[in-house]
Protein backbone atom coordinates (compact mmCIF):
# COMPACT_ATOMS: atom_id res chain seq x y z
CA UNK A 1 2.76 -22.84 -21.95
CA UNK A 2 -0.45 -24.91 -22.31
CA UNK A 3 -0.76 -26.04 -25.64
CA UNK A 4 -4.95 -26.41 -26.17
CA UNK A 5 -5.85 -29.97 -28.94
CA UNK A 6 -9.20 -31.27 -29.33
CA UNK A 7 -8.98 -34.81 -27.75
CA UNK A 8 -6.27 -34.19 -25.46
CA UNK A 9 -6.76 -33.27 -21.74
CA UNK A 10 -4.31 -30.27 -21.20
CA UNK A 11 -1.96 -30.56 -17.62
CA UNK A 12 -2.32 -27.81 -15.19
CA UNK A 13 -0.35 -26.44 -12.47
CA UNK A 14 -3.35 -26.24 -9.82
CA UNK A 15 -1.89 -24.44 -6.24
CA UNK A 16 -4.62 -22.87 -5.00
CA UNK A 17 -8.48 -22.97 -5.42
CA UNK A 18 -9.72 -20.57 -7.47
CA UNK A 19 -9.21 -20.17 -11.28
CA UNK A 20 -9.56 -16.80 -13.07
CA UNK A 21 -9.38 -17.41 -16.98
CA UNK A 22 -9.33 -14.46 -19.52
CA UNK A 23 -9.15 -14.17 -23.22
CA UNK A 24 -8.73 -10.42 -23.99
CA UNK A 25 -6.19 -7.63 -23.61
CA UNK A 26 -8.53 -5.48 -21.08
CA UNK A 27 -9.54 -8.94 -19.35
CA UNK A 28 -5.63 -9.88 -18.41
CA UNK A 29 -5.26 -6.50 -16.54
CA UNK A 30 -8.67 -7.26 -14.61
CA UNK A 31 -7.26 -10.90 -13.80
CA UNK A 32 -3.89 -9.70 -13.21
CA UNK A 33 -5.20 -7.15 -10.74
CA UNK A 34 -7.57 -10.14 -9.09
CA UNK A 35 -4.40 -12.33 -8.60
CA UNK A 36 -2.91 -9.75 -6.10
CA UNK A 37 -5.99 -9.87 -3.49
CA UNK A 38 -7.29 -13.64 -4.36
CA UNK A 39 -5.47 -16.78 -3.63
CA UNK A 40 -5.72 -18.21 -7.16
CA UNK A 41 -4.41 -19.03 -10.31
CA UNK A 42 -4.51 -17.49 -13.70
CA UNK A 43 -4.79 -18.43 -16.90
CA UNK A 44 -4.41 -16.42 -19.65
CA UNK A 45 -3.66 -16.49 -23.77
CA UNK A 46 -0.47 -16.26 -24.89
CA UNK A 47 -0.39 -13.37 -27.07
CA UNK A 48 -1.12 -11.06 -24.47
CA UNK A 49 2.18 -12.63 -22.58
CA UNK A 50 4.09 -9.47 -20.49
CA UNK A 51 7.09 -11.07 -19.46
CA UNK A 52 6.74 -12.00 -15.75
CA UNK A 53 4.18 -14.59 -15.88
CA UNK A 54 6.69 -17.32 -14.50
CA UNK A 55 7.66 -14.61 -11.74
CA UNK A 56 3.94 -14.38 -10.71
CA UNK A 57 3.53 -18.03 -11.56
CA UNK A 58 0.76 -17.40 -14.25
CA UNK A 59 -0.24 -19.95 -17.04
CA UNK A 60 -0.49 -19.09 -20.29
CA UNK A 61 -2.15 -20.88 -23.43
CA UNK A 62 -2.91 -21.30 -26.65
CA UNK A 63 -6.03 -22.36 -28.37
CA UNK A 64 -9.53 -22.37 -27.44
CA UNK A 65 -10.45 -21.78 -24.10
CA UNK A 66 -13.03 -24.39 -24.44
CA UNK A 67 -10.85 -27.08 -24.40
CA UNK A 68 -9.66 -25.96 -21.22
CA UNK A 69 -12.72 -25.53 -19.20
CA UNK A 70 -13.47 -29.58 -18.15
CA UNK A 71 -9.90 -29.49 -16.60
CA UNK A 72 -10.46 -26.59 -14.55
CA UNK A 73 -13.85 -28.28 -13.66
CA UNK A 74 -12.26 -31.35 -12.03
CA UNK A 75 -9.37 -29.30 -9.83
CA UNK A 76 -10.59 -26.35 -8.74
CA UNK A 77 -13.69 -24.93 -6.54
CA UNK A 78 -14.12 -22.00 -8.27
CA UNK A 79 -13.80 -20.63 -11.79
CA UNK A 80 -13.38 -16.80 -12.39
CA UNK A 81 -14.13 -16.14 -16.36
CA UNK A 82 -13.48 -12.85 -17.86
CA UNK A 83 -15.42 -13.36 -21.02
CA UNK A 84 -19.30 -13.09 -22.17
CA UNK A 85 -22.04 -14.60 -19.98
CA UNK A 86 -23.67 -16.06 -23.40
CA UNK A 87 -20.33 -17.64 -24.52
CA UNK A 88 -19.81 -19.09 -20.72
CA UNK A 89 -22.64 -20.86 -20.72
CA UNK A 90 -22.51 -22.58 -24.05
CA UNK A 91 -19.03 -23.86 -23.09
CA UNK A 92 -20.16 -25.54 -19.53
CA UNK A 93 -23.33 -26.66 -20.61
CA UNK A 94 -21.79 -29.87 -21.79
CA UNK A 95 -19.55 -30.71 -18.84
CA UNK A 96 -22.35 -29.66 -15.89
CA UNK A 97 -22.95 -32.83 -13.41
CA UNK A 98 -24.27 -31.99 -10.20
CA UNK A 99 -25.02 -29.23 -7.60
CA UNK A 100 -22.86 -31.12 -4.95
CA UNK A 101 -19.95 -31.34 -7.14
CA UNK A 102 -19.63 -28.04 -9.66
CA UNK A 103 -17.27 -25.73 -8.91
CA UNK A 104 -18.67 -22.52 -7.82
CA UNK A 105 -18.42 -19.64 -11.66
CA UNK A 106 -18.32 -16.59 -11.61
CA UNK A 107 -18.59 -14.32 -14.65
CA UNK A 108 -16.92 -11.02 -15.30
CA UNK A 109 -17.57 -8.44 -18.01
CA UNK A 110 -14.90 -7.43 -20.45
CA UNK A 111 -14.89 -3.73 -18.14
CA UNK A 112 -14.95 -5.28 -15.17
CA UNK A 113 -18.09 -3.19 -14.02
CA UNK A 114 -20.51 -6.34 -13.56
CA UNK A 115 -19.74 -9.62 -11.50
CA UNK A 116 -22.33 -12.33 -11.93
CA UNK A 117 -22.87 -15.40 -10.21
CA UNK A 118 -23.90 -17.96 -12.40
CA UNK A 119 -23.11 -21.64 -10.92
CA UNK A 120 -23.13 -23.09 -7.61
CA UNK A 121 -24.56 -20.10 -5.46
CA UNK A 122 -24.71 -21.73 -2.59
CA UNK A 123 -23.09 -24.52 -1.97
CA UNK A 124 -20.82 -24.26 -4.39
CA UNK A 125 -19.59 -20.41 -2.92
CA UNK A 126 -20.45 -18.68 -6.04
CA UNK A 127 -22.85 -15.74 -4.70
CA UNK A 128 -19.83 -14.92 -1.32
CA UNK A 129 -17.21 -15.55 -4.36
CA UNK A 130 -18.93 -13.09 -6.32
CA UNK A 131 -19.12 -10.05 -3.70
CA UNK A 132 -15.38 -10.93 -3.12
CA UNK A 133 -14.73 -9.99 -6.14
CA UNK A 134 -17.14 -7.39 -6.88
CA UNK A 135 -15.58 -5.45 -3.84
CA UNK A 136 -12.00 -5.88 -5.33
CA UNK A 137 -13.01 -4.55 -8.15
CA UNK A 138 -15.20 -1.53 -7.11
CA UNK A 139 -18.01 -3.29 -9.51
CA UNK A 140 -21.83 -4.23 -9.49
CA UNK A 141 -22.39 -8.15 -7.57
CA UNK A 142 -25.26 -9.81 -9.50
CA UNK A 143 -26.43 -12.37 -7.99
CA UNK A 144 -29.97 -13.97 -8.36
CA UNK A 145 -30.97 -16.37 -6.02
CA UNK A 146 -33.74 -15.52 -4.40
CA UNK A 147 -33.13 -17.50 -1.09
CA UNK A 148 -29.74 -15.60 -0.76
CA UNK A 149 -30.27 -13.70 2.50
CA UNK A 150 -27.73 -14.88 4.42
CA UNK A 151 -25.10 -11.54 5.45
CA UNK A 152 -22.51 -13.38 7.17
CA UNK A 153 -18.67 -14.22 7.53
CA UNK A 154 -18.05 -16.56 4.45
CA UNK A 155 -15.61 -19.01 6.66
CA UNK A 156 -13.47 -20.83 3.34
CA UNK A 157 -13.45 -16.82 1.47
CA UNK A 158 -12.96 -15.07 5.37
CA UNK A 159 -9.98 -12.30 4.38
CA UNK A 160 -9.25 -13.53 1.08
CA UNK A 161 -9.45 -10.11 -0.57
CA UNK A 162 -6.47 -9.29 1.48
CA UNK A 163 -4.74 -12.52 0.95
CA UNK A 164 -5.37 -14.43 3.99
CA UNK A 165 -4.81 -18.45 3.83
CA UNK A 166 -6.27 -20.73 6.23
CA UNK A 167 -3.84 -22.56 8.04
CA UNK A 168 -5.75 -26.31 7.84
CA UNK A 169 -9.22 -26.73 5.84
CA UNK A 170 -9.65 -29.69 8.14
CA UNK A 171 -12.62 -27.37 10.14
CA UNK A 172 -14.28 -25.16 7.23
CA UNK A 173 -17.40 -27.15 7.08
CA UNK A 174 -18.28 -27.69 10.58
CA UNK A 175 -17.08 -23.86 11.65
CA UNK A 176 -19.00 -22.57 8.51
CA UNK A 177 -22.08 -24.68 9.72
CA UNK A 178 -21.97 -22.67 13.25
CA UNK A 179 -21.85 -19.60 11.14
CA UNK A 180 -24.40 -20.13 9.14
CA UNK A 181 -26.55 -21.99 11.62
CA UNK A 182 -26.28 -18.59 14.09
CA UNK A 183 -24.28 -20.58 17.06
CA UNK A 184 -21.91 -18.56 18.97
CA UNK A 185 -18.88 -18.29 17.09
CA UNK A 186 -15.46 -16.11 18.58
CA UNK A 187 -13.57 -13.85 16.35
CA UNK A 188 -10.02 -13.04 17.80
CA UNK A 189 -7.79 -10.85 15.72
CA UNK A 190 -4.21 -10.15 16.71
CA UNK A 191 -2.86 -8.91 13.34
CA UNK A 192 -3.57 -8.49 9.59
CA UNK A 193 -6.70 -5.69 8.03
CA UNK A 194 -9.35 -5.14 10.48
CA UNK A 195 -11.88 -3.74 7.44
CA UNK A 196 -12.54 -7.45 6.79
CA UNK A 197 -16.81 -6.84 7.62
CA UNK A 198 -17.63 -5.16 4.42
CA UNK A 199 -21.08 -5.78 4.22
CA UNK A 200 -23.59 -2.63 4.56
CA UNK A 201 -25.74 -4.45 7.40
CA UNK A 202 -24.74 -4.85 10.65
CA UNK A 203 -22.26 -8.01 11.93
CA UNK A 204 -24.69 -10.61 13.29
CA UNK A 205 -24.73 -10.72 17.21
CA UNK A 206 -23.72 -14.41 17.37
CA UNK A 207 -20.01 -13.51 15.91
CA UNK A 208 -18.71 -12.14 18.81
CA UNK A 209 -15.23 -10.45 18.81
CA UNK A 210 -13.22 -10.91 21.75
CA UNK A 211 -9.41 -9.20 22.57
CA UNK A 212 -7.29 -12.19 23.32
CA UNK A 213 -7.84 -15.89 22.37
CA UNK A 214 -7.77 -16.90 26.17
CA UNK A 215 -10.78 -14.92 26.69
CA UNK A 216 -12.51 -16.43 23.53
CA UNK A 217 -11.55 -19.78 25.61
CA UNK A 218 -13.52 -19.03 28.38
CA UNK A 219 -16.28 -18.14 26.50
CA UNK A 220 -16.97 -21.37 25.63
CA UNK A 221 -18.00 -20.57 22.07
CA UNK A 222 -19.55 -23.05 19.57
CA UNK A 223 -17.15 -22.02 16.87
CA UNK A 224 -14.47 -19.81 16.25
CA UNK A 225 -12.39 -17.51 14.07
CA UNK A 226 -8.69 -16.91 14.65
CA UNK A 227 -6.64 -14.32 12.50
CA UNK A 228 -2.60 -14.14 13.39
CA UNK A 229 0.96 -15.00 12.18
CA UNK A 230 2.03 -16.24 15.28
CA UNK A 231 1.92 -19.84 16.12
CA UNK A 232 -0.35 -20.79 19.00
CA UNK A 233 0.74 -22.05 22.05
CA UNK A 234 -0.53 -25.66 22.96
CA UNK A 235 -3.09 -24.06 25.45
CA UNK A 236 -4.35 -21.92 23.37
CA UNK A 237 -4.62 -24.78 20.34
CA UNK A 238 -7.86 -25.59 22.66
CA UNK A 239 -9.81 -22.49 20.45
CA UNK A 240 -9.39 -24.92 17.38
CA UNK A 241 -11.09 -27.63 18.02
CA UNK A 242 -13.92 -26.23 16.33
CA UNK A 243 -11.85 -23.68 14.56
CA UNK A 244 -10.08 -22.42 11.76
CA UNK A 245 -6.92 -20.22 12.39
CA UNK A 246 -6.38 -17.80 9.27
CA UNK A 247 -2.25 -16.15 8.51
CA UNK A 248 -3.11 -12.70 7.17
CA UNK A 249 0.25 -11.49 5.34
CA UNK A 250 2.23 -9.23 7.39
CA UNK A 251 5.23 -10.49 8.21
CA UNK A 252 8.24 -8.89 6.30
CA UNK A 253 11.92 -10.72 6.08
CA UNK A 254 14.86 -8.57 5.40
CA UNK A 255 18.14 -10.46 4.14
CA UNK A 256 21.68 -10.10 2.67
CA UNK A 257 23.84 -12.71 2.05
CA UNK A 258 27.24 -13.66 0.41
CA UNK A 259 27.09 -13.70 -3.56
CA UNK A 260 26.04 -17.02 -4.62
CA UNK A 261 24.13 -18.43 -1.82
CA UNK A 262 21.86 -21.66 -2.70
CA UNK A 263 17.94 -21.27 -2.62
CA UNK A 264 17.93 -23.84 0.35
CA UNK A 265 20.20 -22.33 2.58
CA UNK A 266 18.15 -18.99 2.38
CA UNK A 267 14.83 -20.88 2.97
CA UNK A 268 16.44 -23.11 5.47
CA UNK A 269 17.45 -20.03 7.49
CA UNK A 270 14.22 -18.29 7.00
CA UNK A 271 12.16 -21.31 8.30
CA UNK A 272 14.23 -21.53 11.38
CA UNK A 273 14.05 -18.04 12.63
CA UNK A 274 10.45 -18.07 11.90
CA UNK A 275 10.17 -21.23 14.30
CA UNK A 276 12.50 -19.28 16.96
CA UNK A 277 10.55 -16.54 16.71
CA UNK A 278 7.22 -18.49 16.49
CA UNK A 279 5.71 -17.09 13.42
CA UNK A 280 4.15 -18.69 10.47
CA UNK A 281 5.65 -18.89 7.13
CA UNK A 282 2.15 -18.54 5.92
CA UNK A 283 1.62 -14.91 7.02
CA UNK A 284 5.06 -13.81 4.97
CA UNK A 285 4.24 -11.06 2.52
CA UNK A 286 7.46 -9.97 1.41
CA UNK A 287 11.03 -10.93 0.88
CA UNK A 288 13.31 -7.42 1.01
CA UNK A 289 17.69 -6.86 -0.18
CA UNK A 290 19.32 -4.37 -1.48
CA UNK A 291 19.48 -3.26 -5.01
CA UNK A 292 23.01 -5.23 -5.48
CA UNK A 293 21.08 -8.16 -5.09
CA UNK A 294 18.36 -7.72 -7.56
CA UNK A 295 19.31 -11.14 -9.24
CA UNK A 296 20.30 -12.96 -6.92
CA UNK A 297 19.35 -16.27 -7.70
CA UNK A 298 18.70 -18.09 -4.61
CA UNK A 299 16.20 -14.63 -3.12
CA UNK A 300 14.52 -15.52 -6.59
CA UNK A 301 13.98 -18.90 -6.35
CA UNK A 302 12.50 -18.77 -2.68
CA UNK A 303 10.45 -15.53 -3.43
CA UNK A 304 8.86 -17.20 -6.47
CA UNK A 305 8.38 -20.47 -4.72
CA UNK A 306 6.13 -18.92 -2.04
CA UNK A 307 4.73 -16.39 -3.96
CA UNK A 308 6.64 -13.88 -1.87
CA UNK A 309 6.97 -9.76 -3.38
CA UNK A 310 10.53 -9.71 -3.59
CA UNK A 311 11.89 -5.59 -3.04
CA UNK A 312 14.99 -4.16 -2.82
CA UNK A 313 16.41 -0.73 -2.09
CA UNK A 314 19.10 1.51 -3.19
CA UNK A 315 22.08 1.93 -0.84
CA UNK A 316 21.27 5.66 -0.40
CA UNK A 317 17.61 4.80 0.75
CA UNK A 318 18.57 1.83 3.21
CA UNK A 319 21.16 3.92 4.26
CA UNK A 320 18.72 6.45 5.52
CA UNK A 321 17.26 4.12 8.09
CA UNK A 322 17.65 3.86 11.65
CA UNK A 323 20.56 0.60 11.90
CA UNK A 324 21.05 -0.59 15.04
CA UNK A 325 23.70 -3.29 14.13
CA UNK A 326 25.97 -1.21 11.63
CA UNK A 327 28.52 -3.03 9.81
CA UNK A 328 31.64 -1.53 8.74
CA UNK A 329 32.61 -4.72 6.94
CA UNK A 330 29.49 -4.61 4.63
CA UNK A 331 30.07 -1.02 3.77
CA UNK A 332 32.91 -1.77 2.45
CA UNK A 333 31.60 -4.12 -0.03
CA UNK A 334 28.38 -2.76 -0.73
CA UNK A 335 28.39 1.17 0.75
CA UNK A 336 25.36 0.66 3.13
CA UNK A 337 25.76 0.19 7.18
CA UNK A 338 23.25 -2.65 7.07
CA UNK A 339 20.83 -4.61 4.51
CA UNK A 340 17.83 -6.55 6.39
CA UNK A 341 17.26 -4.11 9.45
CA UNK A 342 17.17 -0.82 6.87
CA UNK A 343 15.28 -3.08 4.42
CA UNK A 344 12.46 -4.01 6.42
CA UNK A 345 12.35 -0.87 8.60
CA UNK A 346 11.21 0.94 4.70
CA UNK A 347 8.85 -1.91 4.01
CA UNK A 348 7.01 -1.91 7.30
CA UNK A 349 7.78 1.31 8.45
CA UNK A 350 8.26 -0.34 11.99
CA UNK A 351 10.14 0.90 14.72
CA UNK A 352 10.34 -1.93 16.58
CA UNK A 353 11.59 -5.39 14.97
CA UNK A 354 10.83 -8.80 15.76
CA UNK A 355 14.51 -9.51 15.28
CA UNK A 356 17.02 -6.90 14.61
CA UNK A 357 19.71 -8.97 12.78
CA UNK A 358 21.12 -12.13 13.16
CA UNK A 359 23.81 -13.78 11.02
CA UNK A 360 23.44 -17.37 10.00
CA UNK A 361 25.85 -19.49 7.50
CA UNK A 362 26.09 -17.02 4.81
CA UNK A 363 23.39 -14.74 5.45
CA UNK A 364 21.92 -12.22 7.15
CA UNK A 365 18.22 -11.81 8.48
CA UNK A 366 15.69 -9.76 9.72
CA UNK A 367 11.84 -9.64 10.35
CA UNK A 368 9.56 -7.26 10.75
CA UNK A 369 5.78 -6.57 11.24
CA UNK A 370 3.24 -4.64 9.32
CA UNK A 371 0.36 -3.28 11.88
């Protein structure tokens, strides 16, 4: 817990690069609920503490929120507050030092009915922040710049409602530059939520969408945008030279292993059948077991280090699954036929696996993709 002193700069646990700070009972559930579709981290007082904060890996404090505010200033691009417009801006009057260099702030009512965008519109990502949210949220964007009249793909925010990371920020400014600029810029999506285009205008005819990234290739685009879990092939690395490849999450690993098993042989495992398999780690959403496994340790430890949903499953429910690798020697020990095929075929309701099973050290995997 962050203990809040006058004088004394508080540490922080910065992983991603927004911030959404709340001080009230109704304005934890809103930034609990943002913390499921945003890539960002949460802060939030300590009396309203419900028990898995160090599961979801949110940071709780005590004290005023005041003193917390020039930290979050320096390490993160944007700041989500849950808490009065009037009160916001007496507390970052005092620390406010340039355009270039504020982080984009956002402010959200106690209801969660009005999003406003207060600092940093434009270059700072405030005003795109805002309708981010304001979409989550089914609430009213405010936002009041008068030159904002740009309806476009916001290329650093592109599919963060649905949890999307970009794989490298190395090309954000010169592919958002094409974007903005109205160069020809390719779109190729091979997985992850095609609703991304939520805007009530039309898509701008320089994004163009194209089926496969070899055709984008040949296109000869200025710019492009690349949405998949798999990892591209050298020839097809050509599409990021002016590029930035986004890992939507929808890739689901199913596992079982012997009681006991350390953290690093799971994640050692995982990585490597992700590599044989040629699929990020980035686009993993979920981490699935059986029921018997609930506490397992080492699932716990790698779930919560990648900010994975760990689920698991009764025996009677896995046991309802298709299994094409039944084992008699884990029903004897556990009553189910299988534990990562049935596990992932109920997550992703696939019938077709990227790998069926495979048993490695003292575990046993499976992956599977959501479509």
């Amino acid at each position: 817990m962050i203990e809040l002193q006058e004088g004394i700069q508080p540490e922080v646990n910065q992983q991603n690069p927004y911030a959404i700070v709340a001080i009230t009972k109704h304005g934890v559930q809103l930034a609990r609920k943002l913390h499921s579709f945003i890539h960002s981290d949460v802060y939030y007082m300590s009396k309203f503490e419900q028990g898995d904060e160090e599961t979801k890996q949110i940071q709780l404090f005590s004290g005023s929120v005041r003193i917390l505010l020039p930290t979050l200033f320096k390490q993160y691009k944007g700041i989500i507050l849950i808490i009065s417009l009037g009160a916001v801006v007496r507390m970052i009057a005092p620390i406010l030092k340039d355009k270039k260099k504020d982080p984009a702030v956002v402010v959200i009512d106690d209801r969660g009915e009005n999003v406003i965008s207060v600092l940093s519109g434009h270059l700072g990502g405030a005003n795109q922040l805002t309708r981010e949210v304001a979409h989550v949220l089914n609430a009213r964007a405010i936002i009041t710049t008068a030159s904002d009249v740009q309806k476009t793909i916001p290329v650093d925010l592109f599919g963060s409602r649905f949890g999307w990371e970009w794989d490298s920020p190395e090309k954000l400014t010169p592919v958002s530059a094409s974007v903005v600029n109205e160069e020809h810029v390719a779109i190729v999506q091979e997985s992850g939520e095609t609703n991304w285009w939520h805007l009530e205008s039309p898509m701008p005819d320089h994004l163009k969408i194209y089926p496969t990234i070899q055709q984008a290739i040949e296109a000869k685009p200025d710019a492009a945008l690349v949405i998949t879990h798999r990892i591209l092939t050298k020839e097809e690395e050509q599409i990021l030279e002016n590029g930035v490849l986004y890992r939507p999450k929808n890739v689901v690993i199913g596992m079982g292993c012997n009681r006991g098993t350390s953290a690093e042989e799971i994640e050692q495992v995982i990585q490597e059948t992700l590599e044989e398999l040629q699929i990020s780690v980035k686009s993993v959403r979920a981490l699935c077991t059986i029921d018997l496994k609930k506490d397992e340790e080492g699932f716990l430890q790698v779930a919560s280090k990648h900010g994975w949903e760990f689920v698991y499953y009764q025996p009677e429910q896995l046991n309802a699954q298709k299994i094409e690798a039944p084992s008699d020697t884990v029903f004897k020990y556990t009553g189910v036929y299988g534990v990562s095929e049935p596990a992932v075929r109920i997550y992703t309701g696939a019938e077709d696996l990227e790998l069926v099973k495979k048993k490695s050290g003292n575990t046993t995997i499976s992956v599977a993709l959501i479509r």
